[in-house]
Every structure is written in structure tokens, then in C-alpha cells.
Protein backbone atom coordinates (compact mmCIF):
# COMPACT_ATOMS: atom_id res chain seq x y z
CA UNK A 1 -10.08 7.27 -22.85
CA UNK A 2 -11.90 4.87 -20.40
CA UNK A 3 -9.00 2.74 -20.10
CA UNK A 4 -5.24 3.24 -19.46
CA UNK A 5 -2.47 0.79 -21.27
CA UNK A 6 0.20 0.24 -18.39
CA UNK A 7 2.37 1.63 -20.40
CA UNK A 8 0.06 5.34 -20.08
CA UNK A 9 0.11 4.34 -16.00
CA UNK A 10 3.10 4.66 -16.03
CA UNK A 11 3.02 8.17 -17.23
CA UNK A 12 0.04 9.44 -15.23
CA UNK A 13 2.10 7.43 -12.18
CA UNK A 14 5.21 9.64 -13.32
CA UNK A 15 3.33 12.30 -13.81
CA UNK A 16 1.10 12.41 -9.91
CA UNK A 17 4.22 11.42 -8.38
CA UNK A 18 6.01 15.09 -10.03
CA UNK A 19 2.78 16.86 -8.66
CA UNK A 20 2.91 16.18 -5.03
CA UNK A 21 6.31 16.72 -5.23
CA UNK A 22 5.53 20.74 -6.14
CA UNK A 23 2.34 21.56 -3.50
CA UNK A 24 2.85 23.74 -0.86
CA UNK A 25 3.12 22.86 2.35
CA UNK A 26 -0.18 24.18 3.41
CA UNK A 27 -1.70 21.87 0.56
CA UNK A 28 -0.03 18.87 1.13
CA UNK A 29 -1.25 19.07 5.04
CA UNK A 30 -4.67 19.71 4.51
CA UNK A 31 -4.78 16.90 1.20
CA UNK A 32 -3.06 14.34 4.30
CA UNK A 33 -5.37 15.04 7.25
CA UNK A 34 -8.13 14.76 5.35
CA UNK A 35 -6.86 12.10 3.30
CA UNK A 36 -6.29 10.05 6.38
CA UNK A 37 -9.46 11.05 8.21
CA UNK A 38 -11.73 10.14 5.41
CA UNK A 39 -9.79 6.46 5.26
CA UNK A 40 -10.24 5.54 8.86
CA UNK A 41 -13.45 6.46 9.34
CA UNK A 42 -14.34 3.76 6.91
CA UNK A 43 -12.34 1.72 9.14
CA UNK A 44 -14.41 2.34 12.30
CA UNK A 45 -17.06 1.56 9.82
CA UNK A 46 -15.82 -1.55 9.06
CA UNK A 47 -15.14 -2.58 12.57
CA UNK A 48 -18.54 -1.73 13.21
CA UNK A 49 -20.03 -3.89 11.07
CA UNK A 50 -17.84 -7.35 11.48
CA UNK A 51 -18.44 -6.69 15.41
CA UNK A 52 -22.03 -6.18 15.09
CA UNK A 53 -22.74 -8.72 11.86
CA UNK A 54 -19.90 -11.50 13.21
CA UNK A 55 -18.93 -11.34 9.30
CA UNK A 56 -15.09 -10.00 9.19
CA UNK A 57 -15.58 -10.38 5.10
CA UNK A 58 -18.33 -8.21 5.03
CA UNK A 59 -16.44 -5.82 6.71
CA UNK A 60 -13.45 -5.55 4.53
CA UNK A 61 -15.62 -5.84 1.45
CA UNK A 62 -17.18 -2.46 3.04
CA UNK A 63 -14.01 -0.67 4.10
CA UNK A 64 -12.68 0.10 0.77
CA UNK A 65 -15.88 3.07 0.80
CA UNK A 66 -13.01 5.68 2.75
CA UNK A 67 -10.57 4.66 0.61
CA UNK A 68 -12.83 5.06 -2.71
CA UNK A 69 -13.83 8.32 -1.54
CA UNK A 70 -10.80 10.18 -0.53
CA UNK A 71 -8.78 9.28 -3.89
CA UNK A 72 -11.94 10.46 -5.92
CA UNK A 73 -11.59 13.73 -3.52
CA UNK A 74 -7.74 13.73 -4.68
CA UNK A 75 -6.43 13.30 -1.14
CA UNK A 76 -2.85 11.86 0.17
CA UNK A 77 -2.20 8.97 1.90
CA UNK A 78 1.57 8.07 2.94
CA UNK A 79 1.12 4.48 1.08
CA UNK A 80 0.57 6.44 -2.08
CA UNK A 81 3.41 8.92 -1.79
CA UNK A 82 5.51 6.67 -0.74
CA UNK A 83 5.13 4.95 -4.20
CA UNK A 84 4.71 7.48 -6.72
CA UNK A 85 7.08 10.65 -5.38
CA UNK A 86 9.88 8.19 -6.31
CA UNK A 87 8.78 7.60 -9.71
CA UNK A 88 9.48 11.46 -10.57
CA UNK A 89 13.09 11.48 -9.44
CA UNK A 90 13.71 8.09 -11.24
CA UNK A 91 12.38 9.82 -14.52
CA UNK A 92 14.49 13.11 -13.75
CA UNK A 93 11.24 15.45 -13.55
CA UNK A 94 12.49 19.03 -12.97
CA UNK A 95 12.27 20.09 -9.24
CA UNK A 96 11.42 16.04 -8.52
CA UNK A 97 14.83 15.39 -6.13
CA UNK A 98 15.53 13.08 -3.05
CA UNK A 99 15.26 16.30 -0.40
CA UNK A 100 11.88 16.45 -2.25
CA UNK A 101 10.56 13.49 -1.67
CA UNK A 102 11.59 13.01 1.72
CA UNK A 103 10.22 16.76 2.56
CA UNK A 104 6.89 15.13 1.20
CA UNK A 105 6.83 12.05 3.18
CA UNK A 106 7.20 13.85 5.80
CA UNK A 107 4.71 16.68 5.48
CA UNK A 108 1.93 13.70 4.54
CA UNK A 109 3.13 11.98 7.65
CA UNK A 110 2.30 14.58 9.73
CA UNK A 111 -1.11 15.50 8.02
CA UNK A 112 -1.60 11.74 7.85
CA UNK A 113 -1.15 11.33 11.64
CA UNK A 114 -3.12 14.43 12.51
CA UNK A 115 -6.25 13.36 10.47
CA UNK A 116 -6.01 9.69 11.80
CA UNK A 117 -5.37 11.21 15.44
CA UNK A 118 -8.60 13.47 15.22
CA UNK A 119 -10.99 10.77 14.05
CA UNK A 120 -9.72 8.46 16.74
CA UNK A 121 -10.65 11.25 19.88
CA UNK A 122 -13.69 11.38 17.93
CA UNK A 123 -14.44 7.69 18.18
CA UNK A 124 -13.91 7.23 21.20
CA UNK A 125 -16.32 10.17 22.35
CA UNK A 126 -18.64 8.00 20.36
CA UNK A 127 -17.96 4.71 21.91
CA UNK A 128 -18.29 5.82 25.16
CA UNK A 129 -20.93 8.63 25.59
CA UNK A 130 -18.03 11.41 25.83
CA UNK A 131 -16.19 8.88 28.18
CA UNK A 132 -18.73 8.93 30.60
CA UNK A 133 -19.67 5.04 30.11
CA UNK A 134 -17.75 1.84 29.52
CA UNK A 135 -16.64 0.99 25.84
CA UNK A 136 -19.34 -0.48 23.49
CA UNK A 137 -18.83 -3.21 22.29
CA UNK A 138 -17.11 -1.95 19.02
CA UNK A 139 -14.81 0.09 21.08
CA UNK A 140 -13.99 -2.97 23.71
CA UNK A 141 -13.07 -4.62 19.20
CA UNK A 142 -11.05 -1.84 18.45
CA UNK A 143 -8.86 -2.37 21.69
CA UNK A 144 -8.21 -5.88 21.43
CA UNK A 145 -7.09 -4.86 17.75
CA UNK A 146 -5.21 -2.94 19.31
CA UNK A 147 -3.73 -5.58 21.99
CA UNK A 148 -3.28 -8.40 19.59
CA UNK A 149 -1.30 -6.26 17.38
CA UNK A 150 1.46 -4.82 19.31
CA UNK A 151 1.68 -7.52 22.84
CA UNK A 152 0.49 -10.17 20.15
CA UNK A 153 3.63 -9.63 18.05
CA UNK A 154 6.10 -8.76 20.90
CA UNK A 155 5.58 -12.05 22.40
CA UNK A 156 7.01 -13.74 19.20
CA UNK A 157 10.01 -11.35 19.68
CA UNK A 158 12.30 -11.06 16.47
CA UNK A 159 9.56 -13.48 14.90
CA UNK A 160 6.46 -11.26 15.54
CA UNK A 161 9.00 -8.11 14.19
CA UNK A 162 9.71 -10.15 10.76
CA UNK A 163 5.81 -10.99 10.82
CA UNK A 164 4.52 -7.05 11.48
CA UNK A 165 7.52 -6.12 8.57
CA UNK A 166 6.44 -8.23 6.14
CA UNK A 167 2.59 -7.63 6.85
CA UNK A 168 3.37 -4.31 6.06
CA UNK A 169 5.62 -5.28 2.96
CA UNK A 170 2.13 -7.57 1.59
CA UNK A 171 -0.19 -4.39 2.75
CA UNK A 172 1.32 -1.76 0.56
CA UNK A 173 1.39 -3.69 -2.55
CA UNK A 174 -1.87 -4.09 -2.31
CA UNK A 175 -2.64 -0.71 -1.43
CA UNK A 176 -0.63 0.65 -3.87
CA UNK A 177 -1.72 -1.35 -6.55
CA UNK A 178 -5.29 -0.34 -6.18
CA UNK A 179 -3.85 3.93 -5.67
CA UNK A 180 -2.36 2.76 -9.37
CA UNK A 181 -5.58 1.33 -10.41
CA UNK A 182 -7.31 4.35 -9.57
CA UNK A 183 -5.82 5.92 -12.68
CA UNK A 184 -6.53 3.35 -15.09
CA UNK A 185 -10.07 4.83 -15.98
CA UNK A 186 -11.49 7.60 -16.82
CA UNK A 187 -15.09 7.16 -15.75
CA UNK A 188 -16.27 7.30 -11.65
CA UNK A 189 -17.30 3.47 -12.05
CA UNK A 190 -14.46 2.36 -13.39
CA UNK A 191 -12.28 3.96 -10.49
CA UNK A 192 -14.31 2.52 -8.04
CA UNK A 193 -14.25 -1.34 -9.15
CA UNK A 194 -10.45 -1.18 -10.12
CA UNK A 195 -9.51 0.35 -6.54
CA UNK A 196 -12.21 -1.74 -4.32
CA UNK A 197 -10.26 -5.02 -5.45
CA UNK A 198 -6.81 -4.72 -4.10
CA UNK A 199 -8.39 -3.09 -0.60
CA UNK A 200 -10.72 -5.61 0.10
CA UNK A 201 -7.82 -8.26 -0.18
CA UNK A 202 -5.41 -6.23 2.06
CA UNK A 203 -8.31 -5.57 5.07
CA UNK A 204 -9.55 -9.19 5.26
CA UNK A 205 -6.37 -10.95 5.03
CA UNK A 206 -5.03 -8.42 8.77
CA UNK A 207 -2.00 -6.81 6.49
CA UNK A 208 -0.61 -3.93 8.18
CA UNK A 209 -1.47 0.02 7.05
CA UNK A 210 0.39 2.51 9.17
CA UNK A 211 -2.74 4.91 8.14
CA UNK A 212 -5.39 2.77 9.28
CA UNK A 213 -2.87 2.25 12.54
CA UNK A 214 -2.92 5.56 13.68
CA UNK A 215 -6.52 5.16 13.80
CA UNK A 216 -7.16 2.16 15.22
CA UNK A 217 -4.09 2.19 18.19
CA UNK A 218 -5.12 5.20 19.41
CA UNK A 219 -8.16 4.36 19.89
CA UNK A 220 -7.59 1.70 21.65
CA UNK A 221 -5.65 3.42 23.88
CA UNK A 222 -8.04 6.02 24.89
CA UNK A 223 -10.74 3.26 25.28
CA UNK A 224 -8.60 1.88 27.65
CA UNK A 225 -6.91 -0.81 25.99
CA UNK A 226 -4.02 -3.01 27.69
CA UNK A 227 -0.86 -1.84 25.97
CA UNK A 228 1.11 1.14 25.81
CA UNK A 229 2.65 4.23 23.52
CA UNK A 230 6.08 2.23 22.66
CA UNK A 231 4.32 -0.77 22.45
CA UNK A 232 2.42 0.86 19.46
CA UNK A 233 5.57 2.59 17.67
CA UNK A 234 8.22 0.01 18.21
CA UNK A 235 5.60 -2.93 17.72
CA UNK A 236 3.55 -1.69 15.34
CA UNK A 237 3.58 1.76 13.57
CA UNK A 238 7.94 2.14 12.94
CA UNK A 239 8.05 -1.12 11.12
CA UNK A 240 4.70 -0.77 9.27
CA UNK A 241 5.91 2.06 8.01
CA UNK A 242 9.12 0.69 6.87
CA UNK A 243 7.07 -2.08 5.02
CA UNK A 244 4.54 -0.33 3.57
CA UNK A 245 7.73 1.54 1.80
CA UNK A 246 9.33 -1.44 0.81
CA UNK A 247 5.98 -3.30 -0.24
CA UNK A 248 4.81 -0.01 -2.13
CA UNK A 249 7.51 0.99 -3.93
CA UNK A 250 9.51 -2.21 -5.15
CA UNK A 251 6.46 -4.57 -5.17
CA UNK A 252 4.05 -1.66 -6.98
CA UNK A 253 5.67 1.25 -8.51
CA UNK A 254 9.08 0.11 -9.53
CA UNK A 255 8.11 -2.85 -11.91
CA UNK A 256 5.34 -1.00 -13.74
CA UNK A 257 7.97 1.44 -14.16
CA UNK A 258 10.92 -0.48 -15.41
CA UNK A 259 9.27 -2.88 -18.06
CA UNK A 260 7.19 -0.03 -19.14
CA UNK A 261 8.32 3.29 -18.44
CA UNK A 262 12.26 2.10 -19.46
CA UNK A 263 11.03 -0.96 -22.01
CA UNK A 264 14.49 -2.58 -23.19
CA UNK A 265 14.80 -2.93 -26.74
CA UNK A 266 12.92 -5.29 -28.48
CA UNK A 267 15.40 -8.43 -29.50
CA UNK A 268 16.07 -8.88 -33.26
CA UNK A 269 14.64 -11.70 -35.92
CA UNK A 270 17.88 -12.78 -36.26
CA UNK A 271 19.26 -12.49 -32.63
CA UNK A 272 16.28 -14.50 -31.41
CA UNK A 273 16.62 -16.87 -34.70
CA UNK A 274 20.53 -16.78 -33.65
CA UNK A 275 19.41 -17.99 -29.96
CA UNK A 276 17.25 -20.66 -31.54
CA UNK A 277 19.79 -22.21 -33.30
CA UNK A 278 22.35 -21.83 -30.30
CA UNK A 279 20.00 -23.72 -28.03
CA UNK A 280 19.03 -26.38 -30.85
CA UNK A 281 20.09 -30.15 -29.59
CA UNK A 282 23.45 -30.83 -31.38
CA UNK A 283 23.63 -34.37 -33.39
CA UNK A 284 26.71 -36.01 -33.22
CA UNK A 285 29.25 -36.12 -36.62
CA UNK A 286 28.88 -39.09 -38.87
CA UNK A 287 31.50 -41.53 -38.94
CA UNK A 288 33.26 -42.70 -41.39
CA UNK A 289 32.20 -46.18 -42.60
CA UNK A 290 34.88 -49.26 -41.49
CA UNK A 291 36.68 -50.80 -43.98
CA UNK A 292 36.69 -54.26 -43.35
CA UNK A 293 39.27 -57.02 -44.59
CA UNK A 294 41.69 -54.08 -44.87
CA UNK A 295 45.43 -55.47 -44.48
């Protein structure tokens, strides 16, 4: 099969979502961190390249590369999850219950963060000669990311908070989408063209990923940049991720799987002839012809 109906997604959606829901812990950890470390070191890659080219499109037409390769490696990202583990419990999978899928979240979370965390120290031992020289210019980038996107939205106050949320709302359908594309083919090639879509759209237009966040803030923080820990949780990273929940799972997930995982029945010939004729201009009645000279 080299190409999925929707209405098979939603049953290989249904059916992913059930098993994350049943790894072990140990597992789901390891599948996270290096889920997450895999994705944002194609970010620093793309950084890299729209610093050094001038050409942010060629950048985010690059990035989707981590994001390619860690769903061909079957890894986790907390985007994904937070879409499919919900599918399972909707469709009353054994074992598939809320404490489940919040036991997952979290568990990715954590592997998420940790992967995202190590790849940042890394970075920044890269930027700066092990911290013994001043930020190159990709790491002075990475900062003012940083900067811009937790000052830049504070400054707009409950503005720049409805902004980040619905960044992260736009993100997540996007990324989601393309973690649903991913199982539309069967071959390598298909994967890759039905997932590099969606990513490249969420990267260029500045959307909000609470993965690619953990990477990129910080960074910027250990490369010196001019904000500070709450500035990136309450200004960035807790409303991203409350976004990229909403944005996954009732923008991506949820539709697929209501108009085809629970199609409604199909109407009737004669209801829909029935609604035809109900909704058919009425003519008014004839009248009756006057009689004239009548006494």
C-alpha cells in the first residue's frame, strides 16, 4: 500500500496513539530525548544557514531534515503525543485512559526537555570555543531569537500572550499534520515529501514549537542572551505548550477522526429528495377567475 485513504489514517493514527500509550517508561524517555535532540539540531542547522546565507526560506526549507529523520527513526516528540495519545481513549482502546495519556505527556516532556537541554550545552560549546570566546555570529542569532521572543512578546502584555498562544495554536497544526502525513505512505520517499510540507510552512512563517524552544532559549541563555528563566516559561515555553495542545489536537487529530473514524450515516434518496422538495421555491395558489357583471 503506498498510499493511505484518510479514512486508514485514521486507524494507523488510532492505532500509534494506543502504542505510546503501552511503552515503558524507560522507552518512552529514551524515544523523547532523542526524539527532541535529533529535531533541534536541525534547528541549529537551520539557524546556521539563514545567518550565514541571509536567506530565512532557505533555512526553513532545510530544517524539516531533524524532523524527517527522527520520525523515520520512530522517535517522540510532545507535538505528536499530544495529538495521537488522545485518539486511543476517544476510540476506547484497552489500557488507552486519561491517567494514561497524561502519564505520557509527561514522561515525553521530560525526555523531550532533556534531549533539547543537551543539544543546547552542546551548541553553545560550539559557538563559543568551550566558552572561552565571544558568541559567533550564529550564536549572537540564536540569542536575539531568544530576546525577541520572550521581552518581544511581554512588551505587548496580554496582546503578545494571545499572539505567543495562538502561534503555538497555528504551529501544532502544522506540525501535526505533517506527524499524520508521515503515515500516509508506505515507501521512505513518500514519507519524506508528505512530512517536509507542513514543516517548512510552520519554521518560515516564526510559529511557536515548545520542542524547538527548549533548544533555542537555552541557548540563548548560556550565550549570554538579555532575558531571563521566567521570561522564557511564562513568555514563551507554558503557553506554547498550551497551544501546541490546542492547535494539535482539535485543529489535526480530532477532525480526521470524527468525519472519518465516526462517519455519520450516509443520508437517504428519499430524505435528501424529501429536503429538495422542502427547500423548493413555493408558487402561490391560483385564483379563482372573477365573475364579472355578477348581480
Amino acid at each position: 500500500m503506498s498510499y493511505a485513504t484518510p479514512a486508514e489514517l485514521v486507524t494507523l493514527m488510532v492505532d500509534a496513539g494506543a502504542y505510546k500509550l503501552r511503552l515503558s517508561t524507560r522507552d518512552t524517555l529514551i524515544r523523547a530525548f532523542m526524539g527532541a535532540a535529533v529535531l533541534t539540531l536541525g534547528a541549529a542547522f537551520a539557524v546556521t544557514v539563514s545567518t550565514q546565507t541571509g536567506q530565512p526560506l532557505l533555512g526553513a526549507l532545510l530544517f524539516p531534515i531533524g524532523f524527517v529523520l527522527l520520525y523515520l527513526l520512530g522517535y517522540d516528540l510532545l507535538t505528536g503525543v499530544f495529538t495521537l495519545a488522545p485518539l486511543a481513549v476517544l476510540d476506547r482502546r484497552p489500557g488507552a485512559t486519561v491517567t494514561a495519556v497524561l502519564r505520557n505527556w509527561g514522561l515525553v516532556f521530560l525526555g523531550n526537555f532533556a534531549g533539547a537541554l543537551l543539544v543546547a550545552l552542546l551548541m553553545a560549546i560550539y559557538f563559543t570555543y568551550g566558552f572561552s570566546a565571544d558568541p559567533s555570529p550564529v550564536g549572537l542569532a540564536i540569542g536575539e531569537i531568544g530576546h525577541g521572543r520572550t521581552v518581544g512578546y511581554a512588551e505587548h502584555g496580554a496582546a503578545g500572550m494571545l499572539t505567543l498562544f495562538i502561534r503555538g495554536v497555528l504551529c501544532n497544526w502544522m506540525v501535526s499534520t505533517a506527524v499524520i502525513m508521515s503515515m500516509v505512505s508506505k515507501t521512505v520517499l513518500g514519507k519524506i515529501v508528505a512530512m517536509w510540507l507542513p514543516i517548512t510552512l510552520f519554521f518560515y512563517m516564526g510559529f511557536e514549537h515548545s520542542i524547538v524552544n527548549m533548544f533555542l532559549f537555552p541557548s540563548g541563555l548560556l550565550l549570554g542572551a538579555d532575558f531571563t528563566i521566567m521570561d522564557y516559561l511564562v513568555w514563551n515555553e507554558i503557553p506554547t505548550v498550551v497551544g501546541n495542545l490546542v492547535g494539535g489536537l482539535l485543529l489535526a487529530g480530532l477532525p480526521l477522526y470524527l468525519t472519518y473514524g465516526r462517519t455519520a450515516a450516509a443520508r437517504s434518496i428519499r430524505a435528501q429528495r424529501a429536503e429538495r422538495e422542502r427547500r423548493a421555491p413555493r408558487t402561490a395558489p391560483e385564483r379563482a377567475p372573477e365573475v364579472v357583471g355578477a348581480i
